[in-house]
N, C-alpha and C. Protein backbone atom coordinates (compact mmCIF):
# COMPACT_ATOMS: atom_id res chain seq x y z
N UNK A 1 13.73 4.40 13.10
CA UNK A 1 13.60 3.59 11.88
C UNK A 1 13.53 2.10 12.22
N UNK A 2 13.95 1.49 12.99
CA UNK A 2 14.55 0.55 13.99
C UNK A 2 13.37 -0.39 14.03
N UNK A 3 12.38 0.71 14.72
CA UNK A 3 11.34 0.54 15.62
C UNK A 3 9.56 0.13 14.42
N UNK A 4 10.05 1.09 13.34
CA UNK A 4 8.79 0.96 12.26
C UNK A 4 9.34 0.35 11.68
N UNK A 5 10.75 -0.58 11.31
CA UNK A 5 10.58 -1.78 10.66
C UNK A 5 10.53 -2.96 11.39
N UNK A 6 10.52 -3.16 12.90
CA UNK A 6 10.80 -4.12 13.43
C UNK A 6 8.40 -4.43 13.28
N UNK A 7 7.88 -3.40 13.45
CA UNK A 7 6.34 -3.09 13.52
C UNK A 7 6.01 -3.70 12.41
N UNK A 8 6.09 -3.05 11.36
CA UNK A 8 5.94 -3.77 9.87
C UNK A 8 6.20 -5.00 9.75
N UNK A 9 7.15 -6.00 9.91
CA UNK A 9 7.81 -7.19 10.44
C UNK A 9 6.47 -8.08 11.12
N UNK A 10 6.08 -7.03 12.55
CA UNK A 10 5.64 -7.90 13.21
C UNK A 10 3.86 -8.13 12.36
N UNK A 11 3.86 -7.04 12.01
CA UNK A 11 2.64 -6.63 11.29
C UNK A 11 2.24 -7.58 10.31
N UNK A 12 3.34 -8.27 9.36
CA UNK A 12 3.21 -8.91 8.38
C UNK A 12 3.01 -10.18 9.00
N UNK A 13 3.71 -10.26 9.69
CA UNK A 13 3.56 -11.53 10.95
C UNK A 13 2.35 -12.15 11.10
N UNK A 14 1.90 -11.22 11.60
CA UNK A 14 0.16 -11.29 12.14
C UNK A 14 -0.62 -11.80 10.99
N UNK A 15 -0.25 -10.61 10.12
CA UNK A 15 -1.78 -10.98 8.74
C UNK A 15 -1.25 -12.18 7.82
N UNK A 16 -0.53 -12.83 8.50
CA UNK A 16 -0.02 -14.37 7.63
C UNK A 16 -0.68 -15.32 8.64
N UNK A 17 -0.35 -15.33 9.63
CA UNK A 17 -1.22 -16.05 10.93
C UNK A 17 -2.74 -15.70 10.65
N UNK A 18 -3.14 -14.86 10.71
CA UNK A 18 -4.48 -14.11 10.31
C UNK A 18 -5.27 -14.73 9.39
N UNK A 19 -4.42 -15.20 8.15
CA UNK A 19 -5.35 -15.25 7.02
C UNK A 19 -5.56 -16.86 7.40
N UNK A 20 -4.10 -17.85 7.29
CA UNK A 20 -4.26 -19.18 8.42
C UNK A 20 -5.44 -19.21 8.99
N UNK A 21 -5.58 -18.81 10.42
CA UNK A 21 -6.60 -18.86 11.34
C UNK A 21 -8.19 -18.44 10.85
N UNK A 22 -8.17 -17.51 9.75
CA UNK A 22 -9.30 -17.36 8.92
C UNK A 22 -9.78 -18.04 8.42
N UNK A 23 -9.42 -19.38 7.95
CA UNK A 23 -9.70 -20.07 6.72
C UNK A 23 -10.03 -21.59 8.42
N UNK A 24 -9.15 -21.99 9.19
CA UNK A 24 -9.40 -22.59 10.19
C UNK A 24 -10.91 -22.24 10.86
N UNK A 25 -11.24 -20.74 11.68
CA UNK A 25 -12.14 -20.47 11.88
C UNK A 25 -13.24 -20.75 11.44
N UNK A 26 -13.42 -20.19 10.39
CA UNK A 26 -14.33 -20.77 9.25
C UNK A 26 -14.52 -22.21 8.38
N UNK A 27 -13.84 -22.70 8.69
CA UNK A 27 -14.34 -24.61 9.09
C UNK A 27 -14.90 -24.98 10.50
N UNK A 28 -14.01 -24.61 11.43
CA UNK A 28 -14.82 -25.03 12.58
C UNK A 28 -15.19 -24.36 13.84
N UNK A 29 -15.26 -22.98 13.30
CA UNK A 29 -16.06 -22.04 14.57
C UNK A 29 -14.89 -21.80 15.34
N UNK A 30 -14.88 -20.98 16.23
CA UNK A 30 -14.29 -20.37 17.62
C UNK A 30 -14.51 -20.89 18.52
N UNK A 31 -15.26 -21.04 19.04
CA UNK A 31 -15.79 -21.60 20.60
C UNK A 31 -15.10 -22.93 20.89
N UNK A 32 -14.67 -23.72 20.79
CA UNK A 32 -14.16 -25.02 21.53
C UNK A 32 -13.04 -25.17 20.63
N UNK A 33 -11.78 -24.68 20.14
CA UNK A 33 -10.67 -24.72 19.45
C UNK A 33 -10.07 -24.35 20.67
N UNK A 34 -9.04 -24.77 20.89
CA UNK A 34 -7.51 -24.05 21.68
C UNK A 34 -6.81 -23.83 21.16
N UNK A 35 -5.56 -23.06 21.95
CA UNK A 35 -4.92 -22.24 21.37
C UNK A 35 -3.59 -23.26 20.64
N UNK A 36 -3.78 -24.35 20.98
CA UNK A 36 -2.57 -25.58 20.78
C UNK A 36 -2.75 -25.84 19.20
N UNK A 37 -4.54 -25.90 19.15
CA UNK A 37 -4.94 -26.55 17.75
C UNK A 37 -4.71 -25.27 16.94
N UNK A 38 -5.04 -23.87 16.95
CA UNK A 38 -4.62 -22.65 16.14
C UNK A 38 -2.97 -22.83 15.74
N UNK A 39 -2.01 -22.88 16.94
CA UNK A 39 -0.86 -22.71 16.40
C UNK A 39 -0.50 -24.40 15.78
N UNK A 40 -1.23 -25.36 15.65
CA UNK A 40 -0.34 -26.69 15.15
C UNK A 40 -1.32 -26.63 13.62
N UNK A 41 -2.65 -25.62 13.47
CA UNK A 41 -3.04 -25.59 11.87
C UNK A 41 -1.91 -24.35 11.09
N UNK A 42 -1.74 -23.38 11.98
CA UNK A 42 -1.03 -22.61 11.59
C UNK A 42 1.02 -22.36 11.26
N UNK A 43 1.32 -23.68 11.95
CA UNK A 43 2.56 -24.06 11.96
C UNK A 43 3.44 -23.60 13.24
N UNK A 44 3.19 -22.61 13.46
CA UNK A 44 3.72 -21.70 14.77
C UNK A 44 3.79 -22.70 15.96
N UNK A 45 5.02 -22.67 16.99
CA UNK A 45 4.48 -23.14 18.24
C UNK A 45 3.53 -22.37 19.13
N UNK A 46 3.27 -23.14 19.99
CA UNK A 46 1.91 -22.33 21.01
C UNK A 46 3.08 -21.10 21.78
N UNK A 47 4.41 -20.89 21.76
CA UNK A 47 4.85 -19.82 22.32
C UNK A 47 5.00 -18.69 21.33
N UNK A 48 5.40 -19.13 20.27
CA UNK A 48 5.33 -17.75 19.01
C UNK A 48 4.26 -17.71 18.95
N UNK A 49 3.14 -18.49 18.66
CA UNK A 49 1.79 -17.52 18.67
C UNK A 49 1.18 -16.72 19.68
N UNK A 50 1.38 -17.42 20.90
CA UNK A 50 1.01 -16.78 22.25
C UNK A 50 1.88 -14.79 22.32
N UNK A 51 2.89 -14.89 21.88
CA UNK A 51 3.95 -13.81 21.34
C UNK A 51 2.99 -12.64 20.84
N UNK A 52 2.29 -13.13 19.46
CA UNK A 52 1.86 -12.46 18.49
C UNK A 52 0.46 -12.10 19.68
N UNK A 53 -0.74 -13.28 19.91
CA UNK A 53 -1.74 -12.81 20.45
C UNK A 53 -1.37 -13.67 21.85
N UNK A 54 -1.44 -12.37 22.39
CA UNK A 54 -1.56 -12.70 23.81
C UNK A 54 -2.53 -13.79 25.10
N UNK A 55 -3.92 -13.72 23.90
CA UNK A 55 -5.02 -14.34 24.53
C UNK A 55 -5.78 -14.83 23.14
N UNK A 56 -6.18 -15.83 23.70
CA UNK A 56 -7.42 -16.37 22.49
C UNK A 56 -8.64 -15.49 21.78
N UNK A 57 -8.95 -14.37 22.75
CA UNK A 57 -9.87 -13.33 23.02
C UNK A 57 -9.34 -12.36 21.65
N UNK A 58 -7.73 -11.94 21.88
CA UNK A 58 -6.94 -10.89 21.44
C UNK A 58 -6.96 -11.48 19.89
N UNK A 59 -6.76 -12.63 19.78
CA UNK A 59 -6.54 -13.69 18.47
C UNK A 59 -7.98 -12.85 17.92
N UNK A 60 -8.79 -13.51 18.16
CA UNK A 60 -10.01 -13.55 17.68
C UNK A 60 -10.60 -11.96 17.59
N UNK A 61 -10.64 -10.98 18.49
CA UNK A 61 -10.27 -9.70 18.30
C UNK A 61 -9.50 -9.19 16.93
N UNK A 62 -8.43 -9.80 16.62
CA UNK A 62 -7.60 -9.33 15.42
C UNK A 62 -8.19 -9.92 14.64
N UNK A 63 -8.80 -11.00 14.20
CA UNK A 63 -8.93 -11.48 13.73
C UNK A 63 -10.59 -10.90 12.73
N UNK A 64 -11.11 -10.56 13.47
CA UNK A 64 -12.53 -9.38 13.05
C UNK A 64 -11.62 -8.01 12.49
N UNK A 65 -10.75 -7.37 13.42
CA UNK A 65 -10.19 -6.35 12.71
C UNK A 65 -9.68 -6.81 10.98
N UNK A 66 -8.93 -8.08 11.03
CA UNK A 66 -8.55 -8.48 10.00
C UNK A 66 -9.22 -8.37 8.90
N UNK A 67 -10.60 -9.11 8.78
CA UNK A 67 -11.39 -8.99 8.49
C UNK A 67 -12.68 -7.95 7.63
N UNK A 68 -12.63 -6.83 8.71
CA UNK A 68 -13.22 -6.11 8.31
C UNK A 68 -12.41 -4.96 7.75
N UNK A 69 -11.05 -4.97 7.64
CA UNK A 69 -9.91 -4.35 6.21
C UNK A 69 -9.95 -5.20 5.12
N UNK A 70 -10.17 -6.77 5.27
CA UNK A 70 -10.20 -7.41 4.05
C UNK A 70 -10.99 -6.92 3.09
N UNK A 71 -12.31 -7.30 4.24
CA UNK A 71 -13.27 -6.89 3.53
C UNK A 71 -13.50 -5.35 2.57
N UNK A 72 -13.03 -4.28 3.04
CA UNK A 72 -13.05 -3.24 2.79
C UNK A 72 -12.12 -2.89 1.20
N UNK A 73 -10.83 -4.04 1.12
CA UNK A 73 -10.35 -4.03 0.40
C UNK A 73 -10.94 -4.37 -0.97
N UNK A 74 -11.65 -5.60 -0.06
CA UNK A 74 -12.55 -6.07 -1.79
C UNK A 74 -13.66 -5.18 -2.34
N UNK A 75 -14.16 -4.95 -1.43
CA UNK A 75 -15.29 -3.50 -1.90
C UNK A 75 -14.40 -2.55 -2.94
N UNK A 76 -13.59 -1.89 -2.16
CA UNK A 76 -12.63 -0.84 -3.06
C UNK A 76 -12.56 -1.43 -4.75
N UNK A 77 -11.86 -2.84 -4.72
CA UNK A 77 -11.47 -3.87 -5.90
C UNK A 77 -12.70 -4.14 -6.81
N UNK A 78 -13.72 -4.22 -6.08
CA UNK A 78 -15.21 -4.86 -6.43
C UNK A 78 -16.12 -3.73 -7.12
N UNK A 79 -15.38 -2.10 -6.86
CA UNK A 79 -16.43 -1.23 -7.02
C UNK A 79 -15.61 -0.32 -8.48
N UNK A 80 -14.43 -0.40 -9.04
CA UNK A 80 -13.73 0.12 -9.78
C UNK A 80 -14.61 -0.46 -10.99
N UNK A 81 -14.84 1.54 -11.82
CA UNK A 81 -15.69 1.37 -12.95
C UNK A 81 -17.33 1.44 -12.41
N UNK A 82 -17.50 1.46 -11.47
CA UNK A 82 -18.59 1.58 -11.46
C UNK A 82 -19.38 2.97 -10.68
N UNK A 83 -20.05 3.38 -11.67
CA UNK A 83 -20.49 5.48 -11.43
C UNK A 83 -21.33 5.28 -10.58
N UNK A 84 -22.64 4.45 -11.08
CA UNK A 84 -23.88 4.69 -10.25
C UNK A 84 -23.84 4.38 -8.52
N UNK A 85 -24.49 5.31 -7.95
CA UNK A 85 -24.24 5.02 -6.83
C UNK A 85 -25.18 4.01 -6.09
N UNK A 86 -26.48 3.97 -6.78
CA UNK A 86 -26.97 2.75 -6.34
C UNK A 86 -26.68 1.21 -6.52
N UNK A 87 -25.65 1.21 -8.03
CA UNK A 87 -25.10 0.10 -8.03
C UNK A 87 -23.88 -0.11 -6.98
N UNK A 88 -23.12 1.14 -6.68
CA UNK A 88 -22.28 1.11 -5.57
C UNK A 88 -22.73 0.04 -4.46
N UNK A 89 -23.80 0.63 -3.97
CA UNK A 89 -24.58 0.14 -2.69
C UNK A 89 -24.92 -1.51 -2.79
N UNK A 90 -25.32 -1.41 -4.10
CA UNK A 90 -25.40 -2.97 -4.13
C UNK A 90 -24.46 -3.86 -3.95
N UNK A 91 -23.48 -3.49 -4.56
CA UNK A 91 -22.30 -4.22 -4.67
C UNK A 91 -21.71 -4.41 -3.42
N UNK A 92 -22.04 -3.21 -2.31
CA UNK A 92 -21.71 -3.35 -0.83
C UNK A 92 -22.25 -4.21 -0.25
N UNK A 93 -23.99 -4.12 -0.39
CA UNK A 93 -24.79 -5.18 0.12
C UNK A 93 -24.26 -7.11 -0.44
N UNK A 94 -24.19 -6.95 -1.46
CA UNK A 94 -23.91 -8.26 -2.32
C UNK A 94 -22.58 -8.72 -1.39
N UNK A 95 -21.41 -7.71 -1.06
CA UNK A 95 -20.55 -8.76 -0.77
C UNK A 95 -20.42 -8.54 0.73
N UNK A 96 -20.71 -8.08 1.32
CA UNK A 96 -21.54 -7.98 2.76
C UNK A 96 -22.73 -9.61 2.82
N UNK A 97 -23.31 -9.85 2.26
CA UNK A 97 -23.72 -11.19 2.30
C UNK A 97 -23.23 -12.31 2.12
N UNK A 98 -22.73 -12.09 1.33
CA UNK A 98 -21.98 -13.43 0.72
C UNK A 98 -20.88 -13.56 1.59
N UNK A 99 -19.94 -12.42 2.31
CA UNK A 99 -18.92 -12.56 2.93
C UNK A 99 -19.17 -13.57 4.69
N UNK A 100 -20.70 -12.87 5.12
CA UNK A 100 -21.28 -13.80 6.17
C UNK A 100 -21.54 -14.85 5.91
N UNK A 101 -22.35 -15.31 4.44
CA UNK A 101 -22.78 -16.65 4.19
C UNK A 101 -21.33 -17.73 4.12
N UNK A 102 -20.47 -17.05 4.13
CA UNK A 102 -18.82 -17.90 3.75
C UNK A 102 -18.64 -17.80 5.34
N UNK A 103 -18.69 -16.70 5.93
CA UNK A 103 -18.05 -17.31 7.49
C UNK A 103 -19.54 -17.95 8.94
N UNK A 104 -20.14 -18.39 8.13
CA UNK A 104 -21.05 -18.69 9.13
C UNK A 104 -20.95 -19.63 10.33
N UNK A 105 -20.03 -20.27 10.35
CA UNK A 105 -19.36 -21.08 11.07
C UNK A 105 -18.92 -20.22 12.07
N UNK A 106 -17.77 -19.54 11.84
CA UNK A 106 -17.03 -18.51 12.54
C UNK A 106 -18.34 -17.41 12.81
N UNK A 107 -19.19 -17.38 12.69
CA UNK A 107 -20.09 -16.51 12.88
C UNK A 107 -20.97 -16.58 14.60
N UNK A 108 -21.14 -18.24 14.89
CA UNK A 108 -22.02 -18.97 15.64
C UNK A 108 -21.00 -18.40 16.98
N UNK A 109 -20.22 -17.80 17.71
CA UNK A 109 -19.77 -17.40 18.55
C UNK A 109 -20.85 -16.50 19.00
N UNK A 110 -20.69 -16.84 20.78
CA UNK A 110 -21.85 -16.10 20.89
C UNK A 110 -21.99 -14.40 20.80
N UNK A 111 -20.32 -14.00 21.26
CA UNK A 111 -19.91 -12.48 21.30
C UNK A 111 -20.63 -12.07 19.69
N UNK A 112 -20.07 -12.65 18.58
CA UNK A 112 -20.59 -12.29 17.53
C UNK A 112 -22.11 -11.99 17.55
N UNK A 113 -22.78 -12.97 18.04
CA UNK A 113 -24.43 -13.19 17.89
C UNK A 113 -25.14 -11.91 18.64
N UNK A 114 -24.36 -11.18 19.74
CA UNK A 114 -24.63 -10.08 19.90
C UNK A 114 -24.79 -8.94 19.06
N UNK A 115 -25.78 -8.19 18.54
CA UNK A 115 -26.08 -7.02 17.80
C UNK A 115 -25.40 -6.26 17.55
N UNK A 116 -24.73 -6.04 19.18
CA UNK A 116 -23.85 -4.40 19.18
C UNK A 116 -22.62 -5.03 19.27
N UNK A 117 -22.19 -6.15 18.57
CA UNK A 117 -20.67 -6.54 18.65
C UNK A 117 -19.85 -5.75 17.79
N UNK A 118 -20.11 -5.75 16.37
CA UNK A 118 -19.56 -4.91 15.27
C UNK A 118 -19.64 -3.06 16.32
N UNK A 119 -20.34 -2.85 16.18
CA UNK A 119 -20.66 -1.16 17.01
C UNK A 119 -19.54 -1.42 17.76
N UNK A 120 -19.54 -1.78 18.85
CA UNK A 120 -18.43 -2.27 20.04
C UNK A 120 -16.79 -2.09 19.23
N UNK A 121 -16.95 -3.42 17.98
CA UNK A 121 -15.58 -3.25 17.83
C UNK A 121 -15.20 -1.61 17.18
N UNK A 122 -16.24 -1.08 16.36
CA UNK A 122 -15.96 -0.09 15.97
C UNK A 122 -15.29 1.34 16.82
N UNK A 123 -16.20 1.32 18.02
CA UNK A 123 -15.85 2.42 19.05
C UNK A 123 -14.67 2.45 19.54
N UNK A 124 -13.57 0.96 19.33
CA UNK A 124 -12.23 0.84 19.92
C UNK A 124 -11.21 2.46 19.29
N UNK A 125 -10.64 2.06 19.80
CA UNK A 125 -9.56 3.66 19.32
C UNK A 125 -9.39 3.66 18.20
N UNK A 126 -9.29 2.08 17.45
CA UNK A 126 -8.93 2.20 16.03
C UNK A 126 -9.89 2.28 15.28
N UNK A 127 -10.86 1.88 15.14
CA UNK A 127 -12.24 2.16 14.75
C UNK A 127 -11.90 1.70 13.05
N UNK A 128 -11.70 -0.35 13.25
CA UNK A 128 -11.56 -1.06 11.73
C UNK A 128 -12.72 -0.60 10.73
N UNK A 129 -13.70 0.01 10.77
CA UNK A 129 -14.41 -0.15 9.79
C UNK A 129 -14.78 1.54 8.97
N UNK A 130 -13.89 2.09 9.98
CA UNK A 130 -13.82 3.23 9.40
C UNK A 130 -13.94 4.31 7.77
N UNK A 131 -12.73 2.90 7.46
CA UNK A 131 -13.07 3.18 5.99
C UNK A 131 -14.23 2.66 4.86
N UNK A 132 -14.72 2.00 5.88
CA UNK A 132 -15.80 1.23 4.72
C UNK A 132 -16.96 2.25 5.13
N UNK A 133 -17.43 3.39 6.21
CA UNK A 133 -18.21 4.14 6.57
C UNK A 133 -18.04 5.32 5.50
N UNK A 134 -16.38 5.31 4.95
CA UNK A 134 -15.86 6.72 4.33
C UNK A 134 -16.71 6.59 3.04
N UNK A 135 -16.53 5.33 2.75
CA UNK A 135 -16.76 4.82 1.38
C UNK A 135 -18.11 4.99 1.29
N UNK A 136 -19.01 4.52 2.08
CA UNK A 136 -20.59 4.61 2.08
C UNK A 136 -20.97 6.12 2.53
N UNK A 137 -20.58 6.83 2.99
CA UNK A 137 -20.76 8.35 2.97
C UNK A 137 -20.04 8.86 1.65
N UNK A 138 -19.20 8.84 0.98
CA UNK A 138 -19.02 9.09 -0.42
C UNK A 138 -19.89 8.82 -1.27
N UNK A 139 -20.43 7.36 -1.13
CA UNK A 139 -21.85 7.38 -2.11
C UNK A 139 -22.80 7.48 -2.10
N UNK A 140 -23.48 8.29 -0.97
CA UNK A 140 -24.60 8.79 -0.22
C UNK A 140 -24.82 9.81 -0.44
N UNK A 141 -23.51 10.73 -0.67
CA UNK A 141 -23.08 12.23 -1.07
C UNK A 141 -23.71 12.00 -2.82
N UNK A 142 -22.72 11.49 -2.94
CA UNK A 142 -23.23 10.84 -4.73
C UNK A 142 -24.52 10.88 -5.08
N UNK A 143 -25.18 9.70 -3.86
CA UNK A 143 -26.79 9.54 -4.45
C UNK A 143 -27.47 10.83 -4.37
N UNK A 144 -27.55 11.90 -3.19
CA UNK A 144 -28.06 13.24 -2.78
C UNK A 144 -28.37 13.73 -4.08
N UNK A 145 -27.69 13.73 -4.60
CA UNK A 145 -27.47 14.84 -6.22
C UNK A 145 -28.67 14.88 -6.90
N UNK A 146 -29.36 13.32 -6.85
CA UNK A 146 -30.23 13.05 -7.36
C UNK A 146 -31.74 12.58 -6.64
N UNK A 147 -31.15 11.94 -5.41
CA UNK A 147 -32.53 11.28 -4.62
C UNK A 147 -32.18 11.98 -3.00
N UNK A 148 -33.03 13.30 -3.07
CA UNK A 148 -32.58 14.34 -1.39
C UNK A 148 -32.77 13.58 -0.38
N UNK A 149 -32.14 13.15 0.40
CA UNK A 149 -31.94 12.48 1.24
C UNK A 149 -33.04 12.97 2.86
N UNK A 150 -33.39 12.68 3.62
CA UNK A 150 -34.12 12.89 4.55
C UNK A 150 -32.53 13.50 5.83
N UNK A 151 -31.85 12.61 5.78
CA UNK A 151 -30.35 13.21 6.99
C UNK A 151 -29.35 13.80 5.80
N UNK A 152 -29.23 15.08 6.08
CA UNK A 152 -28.08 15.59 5.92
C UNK A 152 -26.68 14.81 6.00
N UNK A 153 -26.49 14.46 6.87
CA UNK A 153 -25.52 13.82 7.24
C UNK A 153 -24.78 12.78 6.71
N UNK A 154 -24.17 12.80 5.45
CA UNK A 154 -23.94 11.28 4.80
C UNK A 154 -23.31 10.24 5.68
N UNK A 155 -22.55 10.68 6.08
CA UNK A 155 -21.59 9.81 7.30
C UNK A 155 -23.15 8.97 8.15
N UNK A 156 -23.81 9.82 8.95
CA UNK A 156 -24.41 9.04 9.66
C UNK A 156 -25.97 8.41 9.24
N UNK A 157 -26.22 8.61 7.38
CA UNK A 157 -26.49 7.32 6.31
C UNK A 157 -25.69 6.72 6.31
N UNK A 158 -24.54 6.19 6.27
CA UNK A 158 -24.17 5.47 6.44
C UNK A 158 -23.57 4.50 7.37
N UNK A 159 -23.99 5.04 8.45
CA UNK A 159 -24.66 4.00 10.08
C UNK A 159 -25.28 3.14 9.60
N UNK A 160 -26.71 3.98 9.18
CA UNK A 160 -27.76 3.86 9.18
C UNK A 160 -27.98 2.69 8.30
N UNK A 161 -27.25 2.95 6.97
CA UNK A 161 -27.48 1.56 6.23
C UNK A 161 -26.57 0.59 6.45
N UNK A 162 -25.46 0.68 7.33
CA UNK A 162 -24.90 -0.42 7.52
C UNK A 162 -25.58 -1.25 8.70
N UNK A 163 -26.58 -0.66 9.51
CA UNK A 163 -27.26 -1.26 10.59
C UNK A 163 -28.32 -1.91 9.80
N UNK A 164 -28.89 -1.14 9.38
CA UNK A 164 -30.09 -1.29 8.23
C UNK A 164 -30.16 -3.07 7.72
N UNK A 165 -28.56 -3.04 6.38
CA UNK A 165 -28.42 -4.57 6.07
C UNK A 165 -27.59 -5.45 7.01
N UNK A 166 -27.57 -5.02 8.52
CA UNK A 166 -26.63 -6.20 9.46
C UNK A 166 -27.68 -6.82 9.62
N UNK A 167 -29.01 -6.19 9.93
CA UNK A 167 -30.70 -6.27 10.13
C UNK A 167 -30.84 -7.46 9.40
N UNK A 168 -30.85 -7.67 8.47
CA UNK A 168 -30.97 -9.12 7.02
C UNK A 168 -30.01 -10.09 7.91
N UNK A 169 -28.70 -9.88 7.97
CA UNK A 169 -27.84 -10.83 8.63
C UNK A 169 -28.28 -11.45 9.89
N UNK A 170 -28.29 -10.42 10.33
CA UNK A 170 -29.18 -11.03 12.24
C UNK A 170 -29.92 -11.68 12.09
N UNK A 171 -30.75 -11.56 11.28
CA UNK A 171 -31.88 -12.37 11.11
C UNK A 171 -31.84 -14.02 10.59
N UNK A 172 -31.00 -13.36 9.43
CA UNK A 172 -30.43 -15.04 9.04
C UNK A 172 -30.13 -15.84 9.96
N UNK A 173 -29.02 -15.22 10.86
CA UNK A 173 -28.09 -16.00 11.46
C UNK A 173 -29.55 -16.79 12.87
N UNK A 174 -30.26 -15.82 12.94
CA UNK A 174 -30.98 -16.57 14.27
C UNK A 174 -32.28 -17.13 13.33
N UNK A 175 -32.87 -16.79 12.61
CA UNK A 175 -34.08 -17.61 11.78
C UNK A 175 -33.51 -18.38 10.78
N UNK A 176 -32.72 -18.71 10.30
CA UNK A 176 -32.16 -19.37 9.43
C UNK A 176 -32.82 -19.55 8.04
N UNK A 177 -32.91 -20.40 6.89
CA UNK A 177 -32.92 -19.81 5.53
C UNK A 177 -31.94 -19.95 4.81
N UNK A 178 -32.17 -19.07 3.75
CA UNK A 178 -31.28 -18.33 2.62
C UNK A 178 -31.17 -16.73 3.22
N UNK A 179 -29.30 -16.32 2.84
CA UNK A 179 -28.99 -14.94 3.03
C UNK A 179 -29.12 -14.39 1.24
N UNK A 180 -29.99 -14.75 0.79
CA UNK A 180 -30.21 -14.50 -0.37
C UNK A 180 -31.17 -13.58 -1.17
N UNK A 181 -31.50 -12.57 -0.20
CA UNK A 181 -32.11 -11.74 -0.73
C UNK A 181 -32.07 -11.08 -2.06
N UNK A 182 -32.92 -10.11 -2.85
CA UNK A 182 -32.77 -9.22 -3.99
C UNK A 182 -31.60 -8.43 -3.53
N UNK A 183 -30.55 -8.35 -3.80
CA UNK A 183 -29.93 -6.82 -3.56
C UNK A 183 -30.57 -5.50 -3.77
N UNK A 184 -31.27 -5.84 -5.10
CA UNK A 184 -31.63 -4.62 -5.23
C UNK A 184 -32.93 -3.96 -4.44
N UNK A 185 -33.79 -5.16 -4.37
CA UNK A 185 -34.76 -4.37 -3.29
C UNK A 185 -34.14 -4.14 -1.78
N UNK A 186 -33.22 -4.50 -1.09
CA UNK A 186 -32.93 -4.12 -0.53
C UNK A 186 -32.34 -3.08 -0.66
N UNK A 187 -31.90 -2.55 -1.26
CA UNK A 187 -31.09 -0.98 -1.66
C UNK A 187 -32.48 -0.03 -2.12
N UNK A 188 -33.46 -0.48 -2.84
CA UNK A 188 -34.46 0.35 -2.77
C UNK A 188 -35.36 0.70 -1.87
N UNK A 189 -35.28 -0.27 -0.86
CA UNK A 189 -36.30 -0.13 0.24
C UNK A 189 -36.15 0.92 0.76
N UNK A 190 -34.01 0.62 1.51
CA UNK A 190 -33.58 2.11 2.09
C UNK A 190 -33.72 3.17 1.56
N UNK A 191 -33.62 2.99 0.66
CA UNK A 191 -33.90 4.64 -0.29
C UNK A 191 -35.00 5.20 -0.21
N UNK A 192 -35.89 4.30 -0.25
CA UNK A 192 -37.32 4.85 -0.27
C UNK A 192 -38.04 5.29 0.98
N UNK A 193 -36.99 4.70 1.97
CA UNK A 193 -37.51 5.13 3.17
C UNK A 193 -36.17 6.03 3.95
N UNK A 194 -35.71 6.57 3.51
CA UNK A 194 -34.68 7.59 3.54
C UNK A 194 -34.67 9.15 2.47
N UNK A 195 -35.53 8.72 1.62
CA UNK A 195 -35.38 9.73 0.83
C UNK A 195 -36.53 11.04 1.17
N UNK A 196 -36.56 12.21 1.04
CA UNK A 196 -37.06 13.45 1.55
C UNK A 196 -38.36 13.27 0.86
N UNK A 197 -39.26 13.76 1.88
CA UNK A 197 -40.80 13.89 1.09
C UNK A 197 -40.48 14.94 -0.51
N UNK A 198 -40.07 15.61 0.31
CA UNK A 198 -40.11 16.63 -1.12
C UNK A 198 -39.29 16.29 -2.00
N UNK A 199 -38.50 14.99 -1.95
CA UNK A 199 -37.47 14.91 -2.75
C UNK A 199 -37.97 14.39 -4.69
């Protein structure tokens, strides 16, 4: 008992530092911050934070995990009341954009700028984005009912469209612009090119 409240403790720890360093990040990027300037925005000395993340690497590591539960949270929050499953999707896409267009700063790291960074973090043991895959295979299942899908597989539609709209992001981030696409044609495109001839 000892041991899972001392965890919880440290746990809460983190996602208070976390949200701090989130809001830091996202003013002035990752790449040339130290670890002196994280713990003197965040209040912590450089030895309690060093405590919590071991490495600047590990920081910033948690810090995507963080992230991509936040995110997942607001989807959940963002999607209550709403049946259709293509509006589902939108609403994924919509704050999937807007959530990059807010961290673009924190974005310009080059690990990030890599393609298969998200994939990467996903394959870790904990696999943060797990639930936002559950969620998009739930409404994939949903859409089937009505528009037959070409993969069986809802789970791995929903790879598919989460690679699909990172595709829009990548692009932003290296051609630059507006991340301001239609939502909705983007949700129809996939469909239309996912959905079964015979469907």
């Amino acid at each position: 008992m000892k041991e899972l409240i001392k965890e919880k403790v440290l746990e809460t720890k983190k996602n208070l530092v976390l949200e701090k360093v989130s809001e830091y990040f996202e003013k002035v990027g990752f790449e040339s911050i130290k670890m002196q300037e994280i713990a003197a925005h965040t209040g912590l000395s450089v030895g309690a934070l060093y405590k919590l993340f071991p490495s600047k690497e590990r920081l910033f590591f948690e810090y995507i995990e963080y992230q991509i539960k936040k995110f997942h949270e607001e989807l959940i929050a963002a999607s209550v009341g709403i049946t259709d499953p293509r509006d589902l999707l939108k609403k994924f896409v919509e704050l999937k954009f807007s959530a990059f267009i807010s961290k673009k700063e924190a974005m310009q790291h080059p690990v990030i700028g890599d393609p298969l960074f998200f994939v990467k973090m996903n394959t870790r043991k904990s696999e943060p984005a797990g639930p936002i895959y559950d969620f998009l295979a739930a409404v994939f299942e949903m859409l089937s009912e009505t528009e037959p899908m070409r993969e069986e597989s809802h789970r791995k539609t929903a790879y598919i469209f989460n690679a699909y709209t990172t595709g829009f992001v990548e692009y932003w981030l290296n051609q630059g612009g507006e991340l301001d696409d239609d939502v909705s044609e983007v949700v129809d495109m996939f469909i239309s090119g996912m959905r079964r001839a015979d469907g």
